[in-house]
Protein backbone atom coordinates (compact mmCIF):
# COMPACT_ATOMS: atom_id res chain seq x y z
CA UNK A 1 -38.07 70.27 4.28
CA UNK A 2 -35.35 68.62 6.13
CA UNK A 3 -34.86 64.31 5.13
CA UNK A 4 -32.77 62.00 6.74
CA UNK A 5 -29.83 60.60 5.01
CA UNK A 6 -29.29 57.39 6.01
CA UNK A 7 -26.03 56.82 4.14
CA UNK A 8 -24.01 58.93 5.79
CA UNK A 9 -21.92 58.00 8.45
CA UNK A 10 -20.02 61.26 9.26
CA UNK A 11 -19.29 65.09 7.91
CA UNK A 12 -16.36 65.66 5.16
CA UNK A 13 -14.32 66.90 7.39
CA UNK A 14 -13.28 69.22 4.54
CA UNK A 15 -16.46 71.21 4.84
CA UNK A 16 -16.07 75.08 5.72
CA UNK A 17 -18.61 76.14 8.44
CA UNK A 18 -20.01 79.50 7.61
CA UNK A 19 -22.45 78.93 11.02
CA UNK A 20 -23.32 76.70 13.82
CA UNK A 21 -25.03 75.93 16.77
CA UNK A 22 -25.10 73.08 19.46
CA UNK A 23 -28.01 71.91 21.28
CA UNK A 24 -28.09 72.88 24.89
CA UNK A 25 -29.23 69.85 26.31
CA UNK A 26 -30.34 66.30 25.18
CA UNK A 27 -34.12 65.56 23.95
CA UNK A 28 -35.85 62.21 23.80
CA UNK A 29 -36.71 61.97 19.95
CA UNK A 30 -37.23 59.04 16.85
CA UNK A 31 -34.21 57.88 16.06
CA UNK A 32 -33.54 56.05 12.97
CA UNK A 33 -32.91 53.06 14.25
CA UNK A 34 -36.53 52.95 15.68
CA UNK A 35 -37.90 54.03 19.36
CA UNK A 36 -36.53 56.86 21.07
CA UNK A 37 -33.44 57.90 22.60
CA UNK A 38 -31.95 60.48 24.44
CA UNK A 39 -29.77 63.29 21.72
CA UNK A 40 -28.13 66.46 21.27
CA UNK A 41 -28.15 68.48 18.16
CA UNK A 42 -26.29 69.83 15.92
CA UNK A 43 -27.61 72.54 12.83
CA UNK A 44 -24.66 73.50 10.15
CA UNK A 45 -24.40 76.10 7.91
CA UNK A 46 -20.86 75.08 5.24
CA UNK A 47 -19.54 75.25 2.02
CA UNK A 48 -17.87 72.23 0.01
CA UNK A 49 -16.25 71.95 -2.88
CA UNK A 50 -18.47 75.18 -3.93
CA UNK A 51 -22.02 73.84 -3.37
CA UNK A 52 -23.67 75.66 0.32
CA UNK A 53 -24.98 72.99 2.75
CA UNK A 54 -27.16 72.97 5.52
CA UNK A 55 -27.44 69.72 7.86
CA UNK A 56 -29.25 68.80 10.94
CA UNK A 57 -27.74 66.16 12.80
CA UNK A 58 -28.83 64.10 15.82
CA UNK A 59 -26.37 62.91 18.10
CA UNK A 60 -26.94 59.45 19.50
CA UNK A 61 -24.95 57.43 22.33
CA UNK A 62 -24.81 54.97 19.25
CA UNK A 63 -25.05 56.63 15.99
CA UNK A 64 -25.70 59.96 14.12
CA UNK A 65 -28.63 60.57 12.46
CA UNK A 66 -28.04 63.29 10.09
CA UNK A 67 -30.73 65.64 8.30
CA UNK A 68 -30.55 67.29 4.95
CA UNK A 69 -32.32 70.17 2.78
CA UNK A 70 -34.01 68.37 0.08
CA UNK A 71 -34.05 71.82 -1.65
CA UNK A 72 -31.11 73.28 -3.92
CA UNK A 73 -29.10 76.27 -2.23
CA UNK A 74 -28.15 78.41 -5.00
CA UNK A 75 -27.00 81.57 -3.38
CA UNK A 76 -27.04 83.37 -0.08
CA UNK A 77 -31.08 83.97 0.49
CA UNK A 78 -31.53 80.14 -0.11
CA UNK A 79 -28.74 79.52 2.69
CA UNK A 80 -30.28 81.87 4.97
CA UNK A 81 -34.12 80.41 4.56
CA UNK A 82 -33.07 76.65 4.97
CA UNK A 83 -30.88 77.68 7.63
CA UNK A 84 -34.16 79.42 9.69
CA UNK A 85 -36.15 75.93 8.04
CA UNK A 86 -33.57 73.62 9.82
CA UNK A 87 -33.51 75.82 13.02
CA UNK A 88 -37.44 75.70 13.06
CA UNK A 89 -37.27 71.85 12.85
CA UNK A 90 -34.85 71.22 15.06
CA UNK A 91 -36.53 73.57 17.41
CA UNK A 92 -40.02 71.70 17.00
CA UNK A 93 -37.87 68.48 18.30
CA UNK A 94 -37.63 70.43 21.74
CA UNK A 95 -34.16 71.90 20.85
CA UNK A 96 -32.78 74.96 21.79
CA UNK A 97 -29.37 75.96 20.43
CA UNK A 98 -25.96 77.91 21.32
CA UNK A 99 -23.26 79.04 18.77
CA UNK A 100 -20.48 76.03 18.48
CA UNK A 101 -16.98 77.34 16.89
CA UNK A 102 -15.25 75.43 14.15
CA UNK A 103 -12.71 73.77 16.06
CA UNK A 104 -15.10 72.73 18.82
CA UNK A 105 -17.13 71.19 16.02
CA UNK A 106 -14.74 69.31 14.00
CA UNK A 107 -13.59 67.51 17.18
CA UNK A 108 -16.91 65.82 17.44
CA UNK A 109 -18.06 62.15 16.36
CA UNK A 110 -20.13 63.67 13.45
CA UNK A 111 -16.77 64.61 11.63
CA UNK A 112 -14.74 61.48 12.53
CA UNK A 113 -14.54 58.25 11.15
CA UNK A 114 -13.96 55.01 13.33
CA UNK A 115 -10.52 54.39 13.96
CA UNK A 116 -11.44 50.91 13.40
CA UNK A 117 -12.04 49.54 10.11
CA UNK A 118 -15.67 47.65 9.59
CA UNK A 119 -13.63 44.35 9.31
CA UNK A 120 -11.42 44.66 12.08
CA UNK A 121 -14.63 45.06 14.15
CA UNK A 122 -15.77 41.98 12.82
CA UNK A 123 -12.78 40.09 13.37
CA UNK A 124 -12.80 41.16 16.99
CA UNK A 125 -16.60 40.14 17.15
CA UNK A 126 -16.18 36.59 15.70
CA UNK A 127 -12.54 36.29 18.72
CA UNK A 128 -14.26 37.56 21.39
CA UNK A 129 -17.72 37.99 21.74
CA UNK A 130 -17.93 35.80 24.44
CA UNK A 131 -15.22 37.35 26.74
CA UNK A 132 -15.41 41.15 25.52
CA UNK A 133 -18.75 40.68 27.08
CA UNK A 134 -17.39 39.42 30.59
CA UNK A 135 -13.97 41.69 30.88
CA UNK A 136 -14.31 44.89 29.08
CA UNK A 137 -15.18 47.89 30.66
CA UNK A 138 -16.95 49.54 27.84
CA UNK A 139 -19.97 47.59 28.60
CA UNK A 140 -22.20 48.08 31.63
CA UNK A 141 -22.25 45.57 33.92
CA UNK A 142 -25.46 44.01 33.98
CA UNK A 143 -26.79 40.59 33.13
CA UNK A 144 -27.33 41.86 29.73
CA UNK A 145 -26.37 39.05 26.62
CA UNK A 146 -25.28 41.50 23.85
CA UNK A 147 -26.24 40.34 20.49
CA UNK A 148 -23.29 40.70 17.75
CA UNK A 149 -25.20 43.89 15.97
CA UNK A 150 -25.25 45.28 19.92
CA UNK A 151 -21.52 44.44 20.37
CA UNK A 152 -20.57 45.48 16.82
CA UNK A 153 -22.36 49.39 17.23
CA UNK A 154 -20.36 49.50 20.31
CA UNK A 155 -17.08 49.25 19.90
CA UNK A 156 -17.81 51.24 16.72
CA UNK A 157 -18.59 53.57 18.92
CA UNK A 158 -15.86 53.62 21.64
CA UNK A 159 -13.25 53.41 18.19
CA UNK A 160 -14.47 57.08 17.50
CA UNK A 161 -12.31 58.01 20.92
């Protein structure tokens, strides 16, 4: 059984991928942030610092939601049955999947930190909230107020790039 872990934030980057595979396309699911949205998918097979890993992550325009095994992989036929687990419930989402290389993975959002630091986002927020909202282009224009949380997710966000 595959549970989400809130905590984390991104992939050690450190992590060697023994196998994985991209979502095809984008499927309206529960995100954990409540509602649904519109995400891709990612299911990893890697090694780090010795233990085997398998994750399930959800890629959202605002956040990663990322899966994990709640049972212990202690050798090769545990890897390879919560590998076919996580590709059954990511399947059961709608999902359907394509090898990803490495490289191609790595370069994502699930293995990078912000650029930004939490409290230079915050600074920003509490100098401009008022005119980020009228002049940047990273929000869409529309009579939309953004509340700070809103404005704080994304330029968290747009730092990734």
């Amino acid at each position: 059984m595959f549970i989400l872990n809130d905590s984390m934030k991104v992939l050690d980057h450190k992590m060697r991928i023994l196998s994985a595979k991209s979502s095809m396309g984008a499927q309206n699911v529960s995100s954990s942030r409540g509602g649904s949205e519109y995400a891709s998918a990612y299911i990893i097979q890697g090694s780090l610092d010795g233990d085997f890993l398998v994750y399930i992550v959800l890629h959202f325009s605002s956040h990663n939601d990322f899966y994990v095994s709640d049972d212990l992989i202690l050798d090769q036929d545990d890897l390879l049955r919560i590998w076919e687990e996580g590709s059954e419930f990511a399947e059961e989402m709608g999902f359907y999947f394509d090898s990803i290389s490495e490289s191609e993975l790595k370069a994502t959002t699930i293995f990078q930190e912000s650029l930004l630091e939490d409290e230079e986002i915050l600074s920003l927020l509490d100098n401009t909230t008022e005119s980020v909202e009228e002049k940047s282009t990273i929000f869409p224009k529309t009579e939309k107020k953004y509340t700070k949380e809103e404005i704080y997710e994304i330029i968290k966000l747009h730092s990734f790039y």
